[in-house]
N, C-alpha and C. Protein backbone atom coordinates (compact mmCIF):
# COMPACT_ATOMS: atom_id res chain seq x y z
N UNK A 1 9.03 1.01 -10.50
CA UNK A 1 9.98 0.87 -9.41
C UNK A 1 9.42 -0.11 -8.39
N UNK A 2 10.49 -1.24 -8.11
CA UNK A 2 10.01 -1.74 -7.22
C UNK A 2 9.88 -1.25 -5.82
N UNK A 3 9.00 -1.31 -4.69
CA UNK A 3 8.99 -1.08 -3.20
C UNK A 3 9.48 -2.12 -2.27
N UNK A 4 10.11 -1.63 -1.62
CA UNK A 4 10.56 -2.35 -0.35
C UNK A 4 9.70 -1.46 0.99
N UNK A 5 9.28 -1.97 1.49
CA UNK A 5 8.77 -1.61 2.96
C UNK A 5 9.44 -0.59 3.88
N UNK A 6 10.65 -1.44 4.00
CA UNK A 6 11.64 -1.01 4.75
C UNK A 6 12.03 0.54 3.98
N UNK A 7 11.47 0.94 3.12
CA UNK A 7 11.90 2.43 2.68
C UNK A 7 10.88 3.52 3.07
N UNK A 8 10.26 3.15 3.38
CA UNK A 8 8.61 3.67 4.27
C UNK A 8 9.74 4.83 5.41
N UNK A 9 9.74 5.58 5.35
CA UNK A 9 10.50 6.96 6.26
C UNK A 9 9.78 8.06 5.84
N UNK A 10 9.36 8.86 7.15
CA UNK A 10 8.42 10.13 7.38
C UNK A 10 9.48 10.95 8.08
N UNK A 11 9.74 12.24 7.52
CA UNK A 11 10.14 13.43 8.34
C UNK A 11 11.24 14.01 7.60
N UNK A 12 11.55 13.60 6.62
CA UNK A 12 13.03 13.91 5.58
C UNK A 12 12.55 14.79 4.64
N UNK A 13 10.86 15.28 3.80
CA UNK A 13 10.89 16.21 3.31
C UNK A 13 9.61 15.92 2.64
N UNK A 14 8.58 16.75 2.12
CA UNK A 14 6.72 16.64 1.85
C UNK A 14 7.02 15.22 0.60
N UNK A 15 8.22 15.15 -0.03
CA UNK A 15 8.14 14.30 -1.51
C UNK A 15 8.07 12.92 -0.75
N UNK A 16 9.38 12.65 0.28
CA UNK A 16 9.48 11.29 0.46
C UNK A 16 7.77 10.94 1.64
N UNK A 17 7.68 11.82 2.51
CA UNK A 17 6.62 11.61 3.49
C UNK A 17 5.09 11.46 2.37
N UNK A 18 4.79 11.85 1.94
CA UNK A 18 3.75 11.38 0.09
C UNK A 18 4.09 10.42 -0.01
N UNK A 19 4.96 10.19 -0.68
CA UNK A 19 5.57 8.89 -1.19
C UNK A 19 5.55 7.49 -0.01
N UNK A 20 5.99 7.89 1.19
CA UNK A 20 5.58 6.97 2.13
C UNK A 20 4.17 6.90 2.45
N UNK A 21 3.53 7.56 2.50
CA UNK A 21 2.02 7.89 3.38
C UNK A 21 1.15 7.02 2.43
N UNK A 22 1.62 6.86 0.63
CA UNK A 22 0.84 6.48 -0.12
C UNK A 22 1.04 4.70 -0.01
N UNK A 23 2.44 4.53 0.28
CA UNK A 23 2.64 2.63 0.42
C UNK A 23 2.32 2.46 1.66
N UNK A 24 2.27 3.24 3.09
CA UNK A 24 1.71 2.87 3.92
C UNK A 24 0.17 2.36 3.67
N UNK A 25 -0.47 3.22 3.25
CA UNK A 25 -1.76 3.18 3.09
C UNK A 25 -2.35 2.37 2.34
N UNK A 26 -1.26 2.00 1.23
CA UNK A 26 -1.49 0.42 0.49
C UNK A 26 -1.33 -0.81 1.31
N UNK A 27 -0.40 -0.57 2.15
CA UNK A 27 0.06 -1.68 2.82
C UNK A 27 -1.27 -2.21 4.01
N UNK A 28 -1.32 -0.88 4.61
CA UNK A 28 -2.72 -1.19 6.05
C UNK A 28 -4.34 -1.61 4.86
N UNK A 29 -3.85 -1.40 3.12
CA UNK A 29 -5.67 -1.67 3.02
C UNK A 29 -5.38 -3.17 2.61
N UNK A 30 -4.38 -4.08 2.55
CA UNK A 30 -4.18 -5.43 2.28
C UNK A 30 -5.30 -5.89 3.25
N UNK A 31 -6.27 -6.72 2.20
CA UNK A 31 -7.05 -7.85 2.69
C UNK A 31 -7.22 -8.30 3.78
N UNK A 32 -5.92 -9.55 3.87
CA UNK A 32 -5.55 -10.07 5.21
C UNK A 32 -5.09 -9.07 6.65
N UNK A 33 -4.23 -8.56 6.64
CA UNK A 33 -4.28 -7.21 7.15
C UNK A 33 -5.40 -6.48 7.73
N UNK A 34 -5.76 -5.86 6.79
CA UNK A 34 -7.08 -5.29 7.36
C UNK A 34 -8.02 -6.45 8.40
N UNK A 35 -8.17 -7.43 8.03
CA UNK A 35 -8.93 -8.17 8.41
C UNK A 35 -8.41 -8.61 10.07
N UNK A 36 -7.08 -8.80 10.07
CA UNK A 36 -6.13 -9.25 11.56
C UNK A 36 -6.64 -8.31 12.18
N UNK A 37 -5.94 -6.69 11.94
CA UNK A 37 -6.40 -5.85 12.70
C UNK A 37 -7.39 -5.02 13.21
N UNK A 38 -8.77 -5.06 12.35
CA UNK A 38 -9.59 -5.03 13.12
C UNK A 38 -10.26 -5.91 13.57
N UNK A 39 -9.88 -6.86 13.88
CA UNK A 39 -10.07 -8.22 14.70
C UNK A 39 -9.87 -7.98 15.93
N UNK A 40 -8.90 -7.43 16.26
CA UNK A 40 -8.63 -6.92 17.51
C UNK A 40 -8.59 -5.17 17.91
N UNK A 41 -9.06 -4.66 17.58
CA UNK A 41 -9.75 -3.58 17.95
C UNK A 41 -11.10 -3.56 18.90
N UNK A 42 -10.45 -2.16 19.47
CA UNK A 42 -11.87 -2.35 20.28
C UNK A 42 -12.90 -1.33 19.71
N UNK A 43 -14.14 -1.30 20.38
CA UNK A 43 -14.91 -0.34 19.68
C UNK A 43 -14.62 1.33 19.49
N UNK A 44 -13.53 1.41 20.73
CA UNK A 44 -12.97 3.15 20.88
C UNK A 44 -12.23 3.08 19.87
N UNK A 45 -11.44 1.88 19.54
CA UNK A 45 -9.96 2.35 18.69
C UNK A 45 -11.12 2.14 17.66
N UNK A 46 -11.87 1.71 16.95
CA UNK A 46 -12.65 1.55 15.54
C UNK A 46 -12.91 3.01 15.39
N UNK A 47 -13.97 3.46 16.47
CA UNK A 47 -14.32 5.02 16.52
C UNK A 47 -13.06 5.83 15.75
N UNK A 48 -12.61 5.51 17.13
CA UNK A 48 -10.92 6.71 16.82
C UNK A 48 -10.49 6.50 15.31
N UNK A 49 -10.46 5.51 14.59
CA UNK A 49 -9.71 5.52 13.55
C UNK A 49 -10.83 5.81 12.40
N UNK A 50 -11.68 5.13 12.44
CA UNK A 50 -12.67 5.90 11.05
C UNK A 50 -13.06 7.02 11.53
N UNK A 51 -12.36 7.89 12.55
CA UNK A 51 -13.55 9.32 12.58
C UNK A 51 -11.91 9.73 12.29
N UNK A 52 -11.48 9.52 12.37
CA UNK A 52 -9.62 10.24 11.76
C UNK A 52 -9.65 10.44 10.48
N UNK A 53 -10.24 9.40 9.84
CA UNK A 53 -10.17 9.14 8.05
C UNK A 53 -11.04 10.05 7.40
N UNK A 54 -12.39 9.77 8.24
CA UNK A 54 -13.07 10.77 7.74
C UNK A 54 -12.97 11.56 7.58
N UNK A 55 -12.86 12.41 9.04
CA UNK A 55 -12.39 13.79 8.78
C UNK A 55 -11.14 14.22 7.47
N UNK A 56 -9.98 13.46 7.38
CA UNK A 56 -9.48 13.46 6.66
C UNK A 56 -10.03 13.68 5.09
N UNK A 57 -10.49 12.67 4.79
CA UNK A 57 -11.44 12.69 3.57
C UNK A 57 -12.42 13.71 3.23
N UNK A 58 -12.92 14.53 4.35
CA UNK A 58 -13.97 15.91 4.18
C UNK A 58 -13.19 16.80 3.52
N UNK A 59 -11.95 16.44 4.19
CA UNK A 59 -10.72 18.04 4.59
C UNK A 59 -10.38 17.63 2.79
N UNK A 60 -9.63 16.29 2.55
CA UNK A 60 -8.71 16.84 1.31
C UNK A 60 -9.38 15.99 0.09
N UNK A 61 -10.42 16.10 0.16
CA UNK A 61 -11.56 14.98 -1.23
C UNK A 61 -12.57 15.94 -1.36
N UNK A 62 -12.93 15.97 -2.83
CA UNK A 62 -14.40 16.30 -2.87
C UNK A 62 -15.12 15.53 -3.01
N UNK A 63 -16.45 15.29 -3.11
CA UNK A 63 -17.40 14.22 -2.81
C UNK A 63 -17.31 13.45 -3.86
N UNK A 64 -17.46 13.83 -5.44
CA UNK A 64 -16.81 13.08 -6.58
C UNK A 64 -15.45 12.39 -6.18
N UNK A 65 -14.41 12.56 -5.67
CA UNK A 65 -12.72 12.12 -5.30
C UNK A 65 -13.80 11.30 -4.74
N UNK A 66 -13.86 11.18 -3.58
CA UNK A 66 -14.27 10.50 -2.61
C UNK A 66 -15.12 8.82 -3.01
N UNK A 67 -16.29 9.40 -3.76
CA UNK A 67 -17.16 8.09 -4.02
C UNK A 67 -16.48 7.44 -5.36
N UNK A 68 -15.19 8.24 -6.29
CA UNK A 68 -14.47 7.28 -7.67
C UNK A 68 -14.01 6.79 -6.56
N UNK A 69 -12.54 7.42 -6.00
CA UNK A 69 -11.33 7.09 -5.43
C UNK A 69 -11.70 5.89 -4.13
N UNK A 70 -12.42 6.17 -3.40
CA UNK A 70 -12.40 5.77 -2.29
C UNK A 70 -13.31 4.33 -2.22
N UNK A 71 -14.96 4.92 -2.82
CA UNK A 71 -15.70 3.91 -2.27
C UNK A 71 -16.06 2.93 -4.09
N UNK A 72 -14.84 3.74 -4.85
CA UNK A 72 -14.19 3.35 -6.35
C UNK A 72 -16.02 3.31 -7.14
N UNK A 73 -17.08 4.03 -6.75
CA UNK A 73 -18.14 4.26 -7.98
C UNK A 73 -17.73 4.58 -9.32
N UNK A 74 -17.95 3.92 -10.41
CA UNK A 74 -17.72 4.44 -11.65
C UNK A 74 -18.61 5.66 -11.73
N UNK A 75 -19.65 5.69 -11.42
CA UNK A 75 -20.26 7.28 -11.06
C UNK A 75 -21.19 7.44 -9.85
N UNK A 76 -21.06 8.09 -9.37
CA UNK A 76 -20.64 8.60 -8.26
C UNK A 76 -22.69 8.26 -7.77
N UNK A 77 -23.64 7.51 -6.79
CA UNK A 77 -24.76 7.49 -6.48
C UNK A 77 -24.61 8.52 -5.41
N UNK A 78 -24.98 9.70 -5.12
CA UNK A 78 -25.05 10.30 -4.00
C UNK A 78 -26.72 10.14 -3.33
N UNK A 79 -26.49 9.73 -1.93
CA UNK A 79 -27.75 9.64 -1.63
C UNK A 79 -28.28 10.79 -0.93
N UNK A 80 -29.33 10.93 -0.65
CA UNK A 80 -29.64 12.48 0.09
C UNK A 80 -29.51 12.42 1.29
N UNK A 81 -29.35 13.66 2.13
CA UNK A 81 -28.76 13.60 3.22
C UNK A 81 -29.31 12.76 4.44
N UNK A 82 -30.85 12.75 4.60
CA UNK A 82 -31.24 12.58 5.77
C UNK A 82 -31.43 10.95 5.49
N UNK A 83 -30.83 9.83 4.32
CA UNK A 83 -30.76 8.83 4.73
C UNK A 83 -29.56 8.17 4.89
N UNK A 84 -28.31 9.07 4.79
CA UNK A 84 -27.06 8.95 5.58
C UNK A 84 -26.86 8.80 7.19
C-alpha cells in the first residue's frame, strides 16, 4: 500500500494511531530531516527528546529488540554496565 502523509491521524482508534505513529516515525528518521532538525535544536530540546525515547525504549523493548531493531546489530554486543 502506498502512503500518503496526509493520512498520518491520531485519536480515531489504537489500529489507525500504530499505523500512524509507525510512518511518523519513518518520516522524522529521514536523513535530511533528521539532520535540518537537529540543527536547530537547542541543548534542552536534544535532552528533552532523547530522554523521551529512551525512556520509551526501556518501557516497550527488550535489550535484544533494542540493539537488532534500533541500533540494527545483527547480534546484539552488549557492553558492561559501568562503561555505558
Amino acid at each position: 500500500m502506498d502512503f500518503d502523509p496526509h493520512q498520518i491521524c491520531f485519536g480515531l482508534n489504537q489500529e489507525i494511531d500504530q499505523r500512524s505513529c509507525a510512518w511518523f516515525l519513518r518520516l522524522t528518521g529521514q536523513r535530511k530531516f533528521a539532520e535540518l532538525l537537529s540543527s536547530r535544536l537547542s541543548s534542552d530540546e536534544i535532552e528533552a527528546l532523547t530522554s523521551t525515547l529512551t525512556a520509551l525504549f526501556k518501557e516497550h523493548l527488550s535489550e535484544d529488540e533494542y540493539h537488532t531493531h534500533f541500533l540494527r546489530e545483527e547480534s546484539p554486543h552488549h557492553l558492561p554496565e559501568e562503561s555505558c
